[in-house]
C-alpha atoms as a PDB file:
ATOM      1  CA  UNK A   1     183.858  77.930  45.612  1.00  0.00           C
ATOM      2  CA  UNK A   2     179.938  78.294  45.626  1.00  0.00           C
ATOM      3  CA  UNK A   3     177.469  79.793  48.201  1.00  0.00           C
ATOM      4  CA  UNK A   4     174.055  78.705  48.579  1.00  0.00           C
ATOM      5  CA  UNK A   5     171.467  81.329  49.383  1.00  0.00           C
ATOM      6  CA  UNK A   6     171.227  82.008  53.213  1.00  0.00           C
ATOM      7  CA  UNK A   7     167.459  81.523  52.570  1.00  0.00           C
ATOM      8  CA  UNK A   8     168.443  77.517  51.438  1.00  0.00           C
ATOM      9  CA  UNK A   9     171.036  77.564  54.267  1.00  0.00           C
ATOM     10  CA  UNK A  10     168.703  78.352  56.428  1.00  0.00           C
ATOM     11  CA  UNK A  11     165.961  75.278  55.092  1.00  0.00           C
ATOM     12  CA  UNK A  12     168.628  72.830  55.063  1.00  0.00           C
ATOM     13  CA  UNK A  13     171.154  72.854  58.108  1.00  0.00           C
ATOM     14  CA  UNK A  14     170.099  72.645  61.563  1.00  0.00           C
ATOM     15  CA  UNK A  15     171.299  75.105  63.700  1.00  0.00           C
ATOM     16  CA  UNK A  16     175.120  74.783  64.389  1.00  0.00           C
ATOM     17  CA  UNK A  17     176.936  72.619  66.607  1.00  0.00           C
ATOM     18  CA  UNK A  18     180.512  72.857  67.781  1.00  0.00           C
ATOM     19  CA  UNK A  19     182.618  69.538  67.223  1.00  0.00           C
ATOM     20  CA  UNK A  20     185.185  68.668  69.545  1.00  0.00           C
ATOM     21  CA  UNK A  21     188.812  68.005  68.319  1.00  0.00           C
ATOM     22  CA  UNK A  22     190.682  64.899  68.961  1.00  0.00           C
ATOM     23  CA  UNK A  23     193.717  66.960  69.973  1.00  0.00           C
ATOM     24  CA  UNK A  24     194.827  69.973  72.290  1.00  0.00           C
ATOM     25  CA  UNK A  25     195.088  73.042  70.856  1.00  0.00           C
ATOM     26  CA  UNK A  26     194.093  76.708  71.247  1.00  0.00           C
ATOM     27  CA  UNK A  27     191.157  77.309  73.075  1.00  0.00           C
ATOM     28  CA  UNK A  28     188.923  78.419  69.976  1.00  0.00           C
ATOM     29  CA  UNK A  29     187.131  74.879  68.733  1.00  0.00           C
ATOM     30  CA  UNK A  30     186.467  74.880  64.906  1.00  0.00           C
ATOM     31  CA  UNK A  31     182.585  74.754  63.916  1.00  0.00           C
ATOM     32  CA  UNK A  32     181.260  72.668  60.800  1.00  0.00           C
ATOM     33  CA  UNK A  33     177.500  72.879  60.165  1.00  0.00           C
ATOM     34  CA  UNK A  34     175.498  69.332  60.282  1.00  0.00           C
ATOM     35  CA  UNK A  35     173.007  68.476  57.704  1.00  0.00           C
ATOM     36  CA  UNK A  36     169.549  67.694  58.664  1.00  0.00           C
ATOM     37  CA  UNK A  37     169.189  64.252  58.552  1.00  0.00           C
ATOM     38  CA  UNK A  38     165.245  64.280  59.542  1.00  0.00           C
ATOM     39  CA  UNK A  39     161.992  63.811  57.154  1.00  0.00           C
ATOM     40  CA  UNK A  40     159.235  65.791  57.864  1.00  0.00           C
ATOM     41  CA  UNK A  41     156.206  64.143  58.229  1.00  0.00           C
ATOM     42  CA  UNK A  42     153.068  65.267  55.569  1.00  0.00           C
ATOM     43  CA  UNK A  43     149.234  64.919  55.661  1.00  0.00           C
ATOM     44  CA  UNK A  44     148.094  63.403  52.150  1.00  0.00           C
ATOM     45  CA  UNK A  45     144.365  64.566  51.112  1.00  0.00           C
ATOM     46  CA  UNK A  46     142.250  62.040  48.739  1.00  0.00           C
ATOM     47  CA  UNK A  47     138.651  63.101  48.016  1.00  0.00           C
ATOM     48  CA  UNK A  48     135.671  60.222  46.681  1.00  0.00           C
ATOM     49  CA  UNK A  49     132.870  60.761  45.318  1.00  0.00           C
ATOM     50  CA  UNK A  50     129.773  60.711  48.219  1.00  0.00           C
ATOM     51  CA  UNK A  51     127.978  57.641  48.363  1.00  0.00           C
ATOM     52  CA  UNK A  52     124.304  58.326  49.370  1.00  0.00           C
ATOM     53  CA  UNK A  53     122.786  56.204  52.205  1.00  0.00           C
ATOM     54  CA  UNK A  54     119.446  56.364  50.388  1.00  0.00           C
ATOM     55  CA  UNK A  55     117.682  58.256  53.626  1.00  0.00           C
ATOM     56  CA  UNK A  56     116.419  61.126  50.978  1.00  0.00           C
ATOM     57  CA  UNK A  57     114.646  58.558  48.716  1.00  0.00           C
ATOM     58  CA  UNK A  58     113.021  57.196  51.754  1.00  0.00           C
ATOM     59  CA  UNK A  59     111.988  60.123  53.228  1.00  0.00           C
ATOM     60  CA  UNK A  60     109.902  60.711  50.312  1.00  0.00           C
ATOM     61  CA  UNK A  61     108.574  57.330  50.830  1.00  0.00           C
ATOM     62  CA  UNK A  62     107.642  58.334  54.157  1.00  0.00           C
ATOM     63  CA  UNK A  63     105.894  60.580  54.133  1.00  0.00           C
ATOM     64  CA  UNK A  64     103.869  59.721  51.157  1.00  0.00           C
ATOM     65  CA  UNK A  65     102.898  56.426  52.997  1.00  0.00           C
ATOM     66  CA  UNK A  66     102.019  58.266  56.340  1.00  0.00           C
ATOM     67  CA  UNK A  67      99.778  60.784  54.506  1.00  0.00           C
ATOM     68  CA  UNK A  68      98.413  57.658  52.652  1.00  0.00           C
ATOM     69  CA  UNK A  69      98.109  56.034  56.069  1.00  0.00           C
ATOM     70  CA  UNK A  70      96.486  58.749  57.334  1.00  0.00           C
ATOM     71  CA  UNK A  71      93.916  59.003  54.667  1.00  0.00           C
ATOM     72  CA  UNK A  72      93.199  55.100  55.337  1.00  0.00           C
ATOM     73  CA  UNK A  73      93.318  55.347  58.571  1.00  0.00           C
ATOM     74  CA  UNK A  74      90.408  58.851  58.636  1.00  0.00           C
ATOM     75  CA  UNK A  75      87.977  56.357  56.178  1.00  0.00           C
ATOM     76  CA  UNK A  76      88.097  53.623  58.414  1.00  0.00           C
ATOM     77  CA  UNK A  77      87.221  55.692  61.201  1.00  0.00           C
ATOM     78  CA  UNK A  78      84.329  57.093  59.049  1.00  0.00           C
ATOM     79  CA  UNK A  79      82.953  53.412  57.870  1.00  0.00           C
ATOM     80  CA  UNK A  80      83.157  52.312  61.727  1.00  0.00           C
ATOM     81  CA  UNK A  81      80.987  55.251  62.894  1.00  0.00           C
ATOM     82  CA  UNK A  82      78.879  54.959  60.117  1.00  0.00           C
ATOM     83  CA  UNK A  83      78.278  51.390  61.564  1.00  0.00           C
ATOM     84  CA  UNK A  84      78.089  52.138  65.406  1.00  0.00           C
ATOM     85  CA  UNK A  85      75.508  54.989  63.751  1.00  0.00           C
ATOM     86  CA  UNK A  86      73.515  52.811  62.173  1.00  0.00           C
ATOM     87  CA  UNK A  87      73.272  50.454  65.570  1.00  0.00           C
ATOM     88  CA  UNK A  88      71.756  52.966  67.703  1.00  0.00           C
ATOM     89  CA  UNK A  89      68.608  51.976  69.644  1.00  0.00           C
ATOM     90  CA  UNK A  90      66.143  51.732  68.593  1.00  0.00           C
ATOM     91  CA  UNK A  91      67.179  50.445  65.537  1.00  0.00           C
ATOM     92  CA  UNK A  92      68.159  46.299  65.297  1.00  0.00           C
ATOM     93  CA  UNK A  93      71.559  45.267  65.448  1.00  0.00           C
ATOM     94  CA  UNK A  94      69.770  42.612  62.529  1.00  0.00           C
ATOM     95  CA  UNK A  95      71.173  43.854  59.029  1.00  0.00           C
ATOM     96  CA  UNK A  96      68.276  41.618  57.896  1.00  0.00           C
ATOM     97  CA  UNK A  97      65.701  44.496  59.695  1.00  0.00           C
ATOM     98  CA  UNK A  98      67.752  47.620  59.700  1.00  0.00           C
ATOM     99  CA  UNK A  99      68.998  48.662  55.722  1.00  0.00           C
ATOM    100  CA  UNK A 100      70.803  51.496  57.008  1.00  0.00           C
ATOM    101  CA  UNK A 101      73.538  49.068  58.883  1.00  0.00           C
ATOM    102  CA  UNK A 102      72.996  47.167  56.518  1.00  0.00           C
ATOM    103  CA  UNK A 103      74.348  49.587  53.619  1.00  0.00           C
ATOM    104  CA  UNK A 104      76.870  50.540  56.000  1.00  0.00           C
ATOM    105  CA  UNK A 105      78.429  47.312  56.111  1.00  0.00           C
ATOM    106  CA  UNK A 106      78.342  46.739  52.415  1.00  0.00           C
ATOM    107  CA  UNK A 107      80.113  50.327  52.381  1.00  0.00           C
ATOM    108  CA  UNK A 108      82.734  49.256  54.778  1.00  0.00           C
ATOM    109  CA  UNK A 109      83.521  45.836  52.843  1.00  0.00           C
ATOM    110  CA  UNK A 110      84.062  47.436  49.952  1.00  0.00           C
ATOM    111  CA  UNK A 111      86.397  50.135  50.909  1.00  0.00           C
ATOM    112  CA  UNK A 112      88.309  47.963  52.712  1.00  0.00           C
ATOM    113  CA  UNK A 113      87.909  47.330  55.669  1.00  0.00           C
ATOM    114  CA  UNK A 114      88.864  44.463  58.079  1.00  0.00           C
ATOM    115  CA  UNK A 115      86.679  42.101  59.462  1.00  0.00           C
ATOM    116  CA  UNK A 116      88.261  42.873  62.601  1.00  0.00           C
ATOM    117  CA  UNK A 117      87.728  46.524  62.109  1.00  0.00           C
ATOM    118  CA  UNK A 118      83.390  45.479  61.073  1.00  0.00           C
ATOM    119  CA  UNK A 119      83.563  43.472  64.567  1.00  0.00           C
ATOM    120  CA  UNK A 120      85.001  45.953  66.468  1.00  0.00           C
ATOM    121  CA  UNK A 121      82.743  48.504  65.739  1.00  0.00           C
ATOM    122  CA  UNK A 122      79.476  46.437  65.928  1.00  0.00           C
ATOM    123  CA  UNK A 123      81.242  45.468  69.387  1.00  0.00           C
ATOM    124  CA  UNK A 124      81.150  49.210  70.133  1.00  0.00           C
ATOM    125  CA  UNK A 125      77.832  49.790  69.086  1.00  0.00           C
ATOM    126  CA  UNK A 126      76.640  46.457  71.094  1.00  0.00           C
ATOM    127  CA  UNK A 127      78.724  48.360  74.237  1.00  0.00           C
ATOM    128  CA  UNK A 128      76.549  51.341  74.008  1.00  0.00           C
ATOM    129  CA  UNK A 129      73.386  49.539  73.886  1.00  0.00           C
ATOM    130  CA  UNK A 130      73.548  47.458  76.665  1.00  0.00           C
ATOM    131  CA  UNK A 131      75.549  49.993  78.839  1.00  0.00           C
ATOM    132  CA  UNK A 132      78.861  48.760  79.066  1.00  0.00           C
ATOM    133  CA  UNK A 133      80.271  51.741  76.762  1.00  0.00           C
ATOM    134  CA  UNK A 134      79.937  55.310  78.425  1.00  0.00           C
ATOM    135  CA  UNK A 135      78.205  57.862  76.212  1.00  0.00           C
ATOM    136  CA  UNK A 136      79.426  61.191  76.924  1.00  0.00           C
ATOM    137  CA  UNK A 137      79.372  64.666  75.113  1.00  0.00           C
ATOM    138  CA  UNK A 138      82.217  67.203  75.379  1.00  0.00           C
ATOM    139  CA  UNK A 139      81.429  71.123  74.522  1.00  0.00           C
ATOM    140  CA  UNK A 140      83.607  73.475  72.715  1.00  0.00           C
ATOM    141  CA  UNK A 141      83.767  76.570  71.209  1.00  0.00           C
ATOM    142  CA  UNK A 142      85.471  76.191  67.539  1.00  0.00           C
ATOM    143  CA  UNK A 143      87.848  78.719  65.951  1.00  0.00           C
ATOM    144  CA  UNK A 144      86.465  82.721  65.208  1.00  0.00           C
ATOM    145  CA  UNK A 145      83.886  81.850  68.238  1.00  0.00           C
ATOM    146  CA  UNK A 146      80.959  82.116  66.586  1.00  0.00           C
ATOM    147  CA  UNK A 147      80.630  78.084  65.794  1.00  0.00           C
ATOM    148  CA  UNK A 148      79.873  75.930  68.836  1.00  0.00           C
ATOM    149  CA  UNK A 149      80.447  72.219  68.719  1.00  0.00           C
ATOM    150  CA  UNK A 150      79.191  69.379  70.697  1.00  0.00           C
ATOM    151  CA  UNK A 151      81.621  66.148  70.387  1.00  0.00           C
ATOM    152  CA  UNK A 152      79.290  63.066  71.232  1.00  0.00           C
ATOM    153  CA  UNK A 153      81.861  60.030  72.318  1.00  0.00           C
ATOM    154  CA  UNK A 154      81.424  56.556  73.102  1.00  0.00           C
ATOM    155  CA  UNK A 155      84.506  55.185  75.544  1.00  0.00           C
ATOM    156  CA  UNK A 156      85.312  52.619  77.953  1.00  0.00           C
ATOM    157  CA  UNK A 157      88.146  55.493  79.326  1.00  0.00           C
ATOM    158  CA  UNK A 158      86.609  58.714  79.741  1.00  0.00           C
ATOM    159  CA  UNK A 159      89.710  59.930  80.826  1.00  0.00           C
ATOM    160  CA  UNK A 160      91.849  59.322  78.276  1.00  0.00           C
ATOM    161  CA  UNK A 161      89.272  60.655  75.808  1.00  0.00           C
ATOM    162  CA  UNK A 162      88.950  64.088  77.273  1.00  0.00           C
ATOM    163  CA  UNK A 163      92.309  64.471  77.224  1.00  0.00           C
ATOM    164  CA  UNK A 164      93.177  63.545  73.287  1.00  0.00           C
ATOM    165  CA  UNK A 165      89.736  66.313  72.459  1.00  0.00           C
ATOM    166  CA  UNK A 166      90.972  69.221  74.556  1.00  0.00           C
ATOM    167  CA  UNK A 167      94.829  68.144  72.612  1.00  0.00           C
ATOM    168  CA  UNK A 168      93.076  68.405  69.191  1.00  0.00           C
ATOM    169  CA  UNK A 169      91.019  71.433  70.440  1.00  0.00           C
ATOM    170  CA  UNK A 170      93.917  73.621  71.939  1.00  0.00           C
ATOM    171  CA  UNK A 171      95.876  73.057  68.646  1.00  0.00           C
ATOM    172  CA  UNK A 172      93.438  74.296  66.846  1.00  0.00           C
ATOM    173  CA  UNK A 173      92.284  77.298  67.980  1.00  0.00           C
ATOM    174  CA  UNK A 174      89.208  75.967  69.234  1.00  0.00           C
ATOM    175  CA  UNK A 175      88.511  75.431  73.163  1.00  0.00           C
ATOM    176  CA  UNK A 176      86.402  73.842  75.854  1.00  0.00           C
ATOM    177  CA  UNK A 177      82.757  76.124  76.954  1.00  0.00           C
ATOM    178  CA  UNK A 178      79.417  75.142  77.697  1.00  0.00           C
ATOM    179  CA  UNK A 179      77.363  75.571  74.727  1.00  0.00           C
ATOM    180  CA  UNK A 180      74.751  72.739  75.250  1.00  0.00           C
ATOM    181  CA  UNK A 181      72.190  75.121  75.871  1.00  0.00           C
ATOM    182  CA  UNK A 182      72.620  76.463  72.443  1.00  0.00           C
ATOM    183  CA  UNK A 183      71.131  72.820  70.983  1.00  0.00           C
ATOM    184  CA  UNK A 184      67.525  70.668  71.634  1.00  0.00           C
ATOM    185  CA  UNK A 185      67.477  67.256  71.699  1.00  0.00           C
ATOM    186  CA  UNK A 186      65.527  65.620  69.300  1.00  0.00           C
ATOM    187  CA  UNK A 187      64.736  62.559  67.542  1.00  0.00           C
ATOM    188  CA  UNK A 188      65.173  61.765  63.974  1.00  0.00           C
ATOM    189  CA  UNK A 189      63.653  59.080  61.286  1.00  0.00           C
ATOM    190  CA  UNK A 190      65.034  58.577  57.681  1.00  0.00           C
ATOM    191  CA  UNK A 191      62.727  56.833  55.439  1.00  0.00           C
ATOM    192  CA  UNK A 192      62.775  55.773  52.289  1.00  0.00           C
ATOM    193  CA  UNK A 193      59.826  55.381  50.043  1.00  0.00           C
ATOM    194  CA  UNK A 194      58.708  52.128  48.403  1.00  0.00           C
ATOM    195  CA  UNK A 195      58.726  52.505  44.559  1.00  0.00           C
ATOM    196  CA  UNK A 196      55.904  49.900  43.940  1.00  0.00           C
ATOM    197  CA  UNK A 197      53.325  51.624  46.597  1.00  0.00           C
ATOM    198  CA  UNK A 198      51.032  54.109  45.251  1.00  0.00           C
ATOM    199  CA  UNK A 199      50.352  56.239  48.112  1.00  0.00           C
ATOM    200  CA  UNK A 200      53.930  56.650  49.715  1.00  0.00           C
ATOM    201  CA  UNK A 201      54.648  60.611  49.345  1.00  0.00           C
ATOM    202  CA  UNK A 202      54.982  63.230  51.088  1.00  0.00           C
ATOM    203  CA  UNK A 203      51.163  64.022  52.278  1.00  0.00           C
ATOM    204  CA  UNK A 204      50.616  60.441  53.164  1.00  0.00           C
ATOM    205  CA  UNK A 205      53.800  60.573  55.766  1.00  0.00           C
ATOM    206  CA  UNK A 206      52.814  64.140  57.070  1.00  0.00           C
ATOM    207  CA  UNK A 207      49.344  63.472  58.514  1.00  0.00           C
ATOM    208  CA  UNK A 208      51.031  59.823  59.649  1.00  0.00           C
ATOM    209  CA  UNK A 209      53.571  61.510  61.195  1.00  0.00           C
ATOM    210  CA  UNK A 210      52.097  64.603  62.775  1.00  0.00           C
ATOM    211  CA  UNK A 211      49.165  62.822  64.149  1.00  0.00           C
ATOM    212  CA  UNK A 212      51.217  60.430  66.143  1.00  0.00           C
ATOM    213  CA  UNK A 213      53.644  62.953  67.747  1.00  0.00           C
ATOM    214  CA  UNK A 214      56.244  64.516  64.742  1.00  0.00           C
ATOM    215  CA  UNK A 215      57.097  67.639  64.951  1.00  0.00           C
ATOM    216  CA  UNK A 216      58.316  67.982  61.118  1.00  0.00           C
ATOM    217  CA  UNK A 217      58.187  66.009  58.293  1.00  0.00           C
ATOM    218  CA  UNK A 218      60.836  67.063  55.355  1.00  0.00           C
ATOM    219  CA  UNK A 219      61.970  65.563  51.688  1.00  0.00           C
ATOM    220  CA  UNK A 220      65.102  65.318  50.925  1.00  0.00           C
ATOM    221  CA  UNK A 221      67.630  64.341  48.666  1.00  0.00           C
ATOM    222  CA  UNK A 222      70.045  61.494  49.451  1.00  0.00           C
ATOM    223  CA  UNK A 223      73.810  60.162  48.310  1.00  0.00           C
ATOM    224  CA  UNK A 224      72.547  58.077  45.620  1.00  0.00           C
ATOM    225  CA  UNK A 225      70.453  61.270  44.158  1.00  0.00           C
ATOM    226  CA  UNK A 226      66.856  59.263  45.564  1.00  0.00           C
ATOM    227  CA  UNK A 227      64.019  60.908  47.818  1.00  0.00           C
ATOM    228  CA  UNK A 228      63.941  60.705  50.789  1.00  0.00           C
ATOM    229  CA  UNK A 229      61.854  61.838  54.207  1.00  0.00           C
ATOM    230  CA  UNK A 230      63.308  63.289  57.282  1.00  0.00           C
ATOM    231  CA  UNK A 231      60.760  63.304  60.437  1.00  0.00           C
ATOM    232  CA  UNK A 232      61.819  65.357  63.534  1.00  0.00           C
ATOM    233  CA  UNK A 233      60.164  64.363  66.729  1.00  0.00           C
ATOM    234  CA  UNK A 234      60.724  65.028  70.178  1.00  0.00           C
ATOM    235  CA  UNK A 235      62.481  62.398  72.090  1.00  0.00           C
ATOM    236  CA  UNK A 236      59.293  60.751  73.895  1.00  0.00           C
ATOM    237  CA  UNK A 237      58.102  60.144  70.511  1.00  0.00           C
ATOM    238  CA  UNK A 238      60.907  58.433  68.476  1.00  0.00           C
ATOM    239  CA  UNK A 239      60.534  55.349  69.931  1.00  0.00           C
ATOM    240  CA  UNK A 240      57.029  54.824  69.808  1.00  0.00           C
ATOM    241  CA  UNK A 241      56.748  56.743  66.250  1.00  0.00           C
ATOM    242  CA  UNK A 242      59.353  54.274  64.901  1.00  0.00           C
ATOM    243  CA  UNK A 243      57.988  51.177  65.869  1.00  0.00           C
ATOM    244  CA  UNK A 244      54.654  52.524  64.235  1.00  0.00           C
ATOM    245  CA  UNK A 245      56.673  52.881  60.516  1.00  0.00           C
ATOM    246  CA  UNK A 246      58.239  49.689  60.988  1.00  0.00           C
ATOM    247  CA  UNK A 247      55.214  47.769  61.047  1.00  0.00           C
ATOM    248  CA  UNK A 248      52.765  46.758  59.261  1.00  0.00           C
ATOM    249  CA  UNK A 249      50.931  48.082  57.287  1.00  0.00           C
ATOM    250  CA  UNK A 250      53.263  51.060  56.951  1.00  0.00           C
ATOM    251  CA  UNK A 251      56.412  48.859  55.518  1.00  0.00           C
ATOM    252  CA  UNK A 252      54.608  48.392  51.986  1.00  0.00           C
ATOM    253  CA  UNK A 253      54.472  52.146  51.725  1.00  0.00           C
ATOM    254  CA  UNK A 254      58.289  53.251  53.750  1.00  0.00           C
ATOM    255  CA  UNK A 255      61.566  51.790  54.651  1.00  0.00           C
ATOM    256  CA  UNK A 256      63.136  52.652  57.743  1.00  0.00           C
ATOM    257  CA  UNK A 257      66.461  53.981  57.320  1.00  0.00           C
ATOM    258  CA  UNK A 258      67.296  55.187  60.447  1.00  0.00           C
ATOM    259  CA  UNK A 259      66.179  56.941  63.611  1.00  0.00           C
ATOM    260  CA  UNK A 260      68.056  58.409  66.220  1.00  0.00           C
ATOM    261  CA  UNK A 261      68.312  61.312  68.854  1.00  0.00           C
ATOM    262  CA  UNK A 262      70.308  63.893  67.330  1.00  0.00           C
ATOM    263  CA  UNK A 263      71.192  67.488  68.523  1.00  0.00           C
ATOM    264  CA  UNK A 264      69.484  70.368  66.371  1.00  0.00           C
ATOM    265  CA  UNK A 265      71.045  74.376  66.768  1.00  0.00           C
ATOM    266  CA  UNK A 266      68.400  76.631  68.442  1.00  0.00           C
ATOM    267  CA  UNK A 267      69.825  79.437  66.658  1.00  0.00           C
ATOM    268  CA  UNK A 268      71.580  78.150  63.486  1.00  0.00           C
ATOM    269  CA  UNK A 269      74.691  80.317  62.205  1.00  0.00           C
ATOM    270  CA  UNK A 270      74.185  80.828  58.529  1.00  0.00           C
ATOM    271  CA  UNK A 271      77.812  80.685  56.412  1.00  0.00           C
ATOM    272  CA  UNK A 272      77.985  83.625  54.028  1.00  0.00           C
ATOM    273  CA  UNK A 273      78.548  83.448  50.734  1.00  0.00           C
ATOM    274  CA  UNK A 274      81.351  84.992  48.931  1.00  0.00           C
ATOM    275  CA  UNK A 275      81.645  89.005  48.668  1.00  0.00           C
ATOM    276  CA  UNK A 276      78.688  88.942  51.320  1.00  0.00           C
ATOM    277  CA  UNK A 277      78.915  90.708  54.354  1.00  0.00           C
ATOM    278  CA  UNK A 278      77.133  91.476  57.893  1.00  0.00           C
ATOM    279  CA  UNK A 279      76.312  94.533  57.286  1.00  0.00           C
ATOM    280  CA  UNK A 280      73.912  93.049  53.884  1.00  0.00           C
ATOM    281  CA  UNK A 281      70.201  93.088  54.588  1.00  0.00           C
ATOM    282  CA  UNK A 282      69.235  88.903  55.276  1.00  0.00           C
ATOM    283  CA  UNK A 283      72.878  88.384  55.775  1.00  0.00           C
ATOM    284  CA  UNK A 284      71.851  88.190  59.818  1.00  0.00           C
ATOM    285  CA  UNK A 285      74.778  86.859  62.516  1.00  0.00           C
ATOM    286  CA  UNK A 286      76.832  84.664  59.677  1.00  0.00           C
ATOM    287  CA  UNK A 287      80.642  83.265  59.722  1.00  0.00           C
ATOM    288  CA  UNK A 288      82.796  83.646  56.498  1.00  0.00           C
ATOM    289  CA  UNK A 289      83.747  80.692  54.257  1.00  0.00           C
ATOM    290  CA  UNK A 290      87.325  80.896  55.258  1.00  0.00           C
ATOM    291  CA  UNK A 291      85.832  80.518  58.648  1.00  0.00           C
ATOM    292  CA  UNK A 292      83.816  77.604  58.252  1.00  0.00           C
ATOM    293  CA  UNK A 293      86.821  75.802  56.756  1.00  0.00           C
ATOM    294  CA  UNK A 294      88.426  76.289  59.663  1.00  0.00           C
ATOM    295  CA  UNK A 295      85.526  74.375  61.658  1.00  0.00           C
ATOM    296  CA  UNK A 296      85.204  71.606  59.485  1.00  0.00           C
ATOM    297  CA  UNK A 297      88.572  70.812  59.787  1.00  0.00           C
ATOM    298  CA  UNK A 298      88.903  70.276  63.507  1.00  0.00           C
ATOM    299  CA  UNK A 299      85.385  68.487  62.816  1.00  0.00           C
ATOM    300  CA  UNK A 300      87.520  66.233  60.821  1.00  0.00           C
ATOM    301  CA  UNK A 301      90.060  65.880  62.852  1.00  0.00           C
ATOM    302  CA  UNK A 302      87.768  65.584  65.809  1.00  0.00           C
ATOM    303  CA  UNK A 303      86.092  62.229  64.205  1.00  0.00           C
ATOM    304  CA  UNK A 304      89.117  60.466  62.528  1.00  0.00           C
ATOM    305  CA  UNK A 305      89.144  59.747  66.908  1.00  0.00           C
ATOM    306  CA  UNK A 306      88.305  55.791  67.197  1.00  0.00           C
ATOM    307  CA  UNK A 307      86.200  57.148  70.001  1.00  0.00           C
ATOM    308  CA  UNK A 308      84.219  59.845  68.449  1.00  0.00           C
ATOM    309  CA  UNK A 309      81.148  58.923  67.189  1.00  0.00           C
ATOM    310  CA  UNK A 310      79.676  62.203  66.036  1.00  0.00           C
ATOM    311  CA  UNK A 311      80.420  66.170  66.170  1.00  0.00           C
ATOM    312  CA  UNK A 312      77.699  68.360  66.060  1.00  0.00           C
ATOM    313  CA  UNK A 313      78.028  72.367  65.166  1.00  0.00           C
ATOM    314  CA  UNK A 314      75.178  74.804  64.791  1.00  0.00           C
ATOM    315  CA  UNK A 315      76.388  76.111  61.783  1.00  0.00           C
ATOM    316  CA  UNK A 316      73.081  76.037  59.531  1.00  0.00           C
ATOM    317  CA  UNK A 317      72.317  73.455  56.991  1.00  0.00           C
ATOM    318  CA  UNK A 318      71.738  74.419  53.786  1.00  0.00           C
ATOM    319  CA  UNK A 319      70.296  71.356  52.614  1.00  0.00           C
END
């Protein structure tokens, strides 16, 4: 007679029960064990291979299309400025009389944009000039504190603008502080010289110029690598002084470009070059290049605003 292991007794008989006899007899009842008649129940595990849901691929999409976005979206801004620039009393709204809107709008068609976006900003520009668009200028003191800013806006929510500047400004280290009386007001006229007069220069436009109210007459180089002349005048003298180089006979000699009131650093903040420091003789009060990044980029992000028409800075101009 065979045994099984009490270890396999143990796995395969339930515990045991006593079984009642069929007859009477001594008191003791015979035991016989009872095989387990249940299954036990088991998990089964599979494994497949992942399918991907494609989100990585378009996450790379994403965000190459918003930073392309937001490089179309910063040169559209530009072009429209550019436009609402070039529309600034006292120059005409007539591309046909005013070359700088006019080159602005053959800049804007080219890059792209809309006719929509051309009408809007001409609309903006229109808004300004008749009054309908509020002008205002917010000040601000841009990162390392040295650089001030003026942000010169043109809204029909002043409100609303404030609010989006001081955002951009607090998240950039820069912040809100009257500077204004660290600029002067003045006004400015681009012209360009006629090729086929012989007298247009530099000396002809100075004593023009200077004896009907300019302040400074300078010659400088433009985009395109052609001369050109910057007169500085003080604002009761722009208008006057432009209508003057407009006309007759001065338009066979000069073409107007542009003229505007712009604002112009008392006290201009020089950006050092690299390796110099403050301490260098004719270095003067200066800001590092790391530093001026720094400013241009909230400049930047400052006018990619549909409502920003210009930010001014009194770091100095090296041109």
């Amino acid at each position: 007679m065979s045994f099984f292991p009490r270890s396999r007794l143990t796995s395969l008989f339930l515990p045991l029960t006593p079984c009642r006899s069929s007859f009477a007899g001594p008191s003791r009842l015979p035991f016989r064990p009872r095989l387990a008649t249940n299954t036990v129940s088991c998990r089964c595990l599979s494994t497949t291979p992942a399918v991907s849901s494609g989100h990585n691929r378009w996450s790379k999409i994403r965000h190459k299309k918003g930073a392309a976005d937001s490089a179309r979206g910063a040169l559209f801004a530009r072009l429209s400025r550019e436009i609402i620039t070039a529309m600034r009393p006292p120059s005409s709204p007539d591309p046909m009389f005013n070359s700088k809107l006019a080159t602005a709008l053959q800049r804007a068609k080219e890059q792209g944009l809309t006719k929509i976006g051309i009408e809007n900003a001409m609309a903006k520009a229109r808004s300004a000039a008749d009054g309908s668009g509020q002008s205002v200028v917010y000040e601000a003191v841009a990162p390392g504190g040295k650089v001030v800013m003026l942000v010169e806006c043109l809204t029909s929510n002043p409100a609303r603008t404030v609010k989006r500047v001081k955002e951009i400004l607090s998240k950039n280290g820069a912040r809100t502080s009257p500077v204004l009386f660290m600029f002067e007001k003045k006004g400015l006229i681009t012209l360009t010289p006629i090729k086929e007069s012989t007298q247009a220069g530099f000396e002809h436009l100075f004593d023009i110029a200077v004896e009907n109210g300019a302040e400074d007459v300078r010659e400088v180089t433009n985009d395109e690598g052609g001369v050109e002349f910057e007169i500085s005048t003080p604002q009761s003298a722009l208008s006057p002084l432009t209508h003057l180089l407009s006309s007759a006979p001065h338009t066979a000699d000069y073409s107007l470009d542009s003229s505007e009131l712009i604002f112009l650093p008392t006290d201009p903040v020089p950006i050092l070059s690299e390796g110099q420091t403050q301490a260098e003789e004719g270095a003067g009060e200066g800001v590092t290049e790391e530093v001026a990044e720094g400013v241009f980029r909230v400049v930047d992000l400052l006018e990619e605003e549909n409502d920003v028409v210009k930010v001014w800075t009194n770091l100095a101009d090296d041109d």
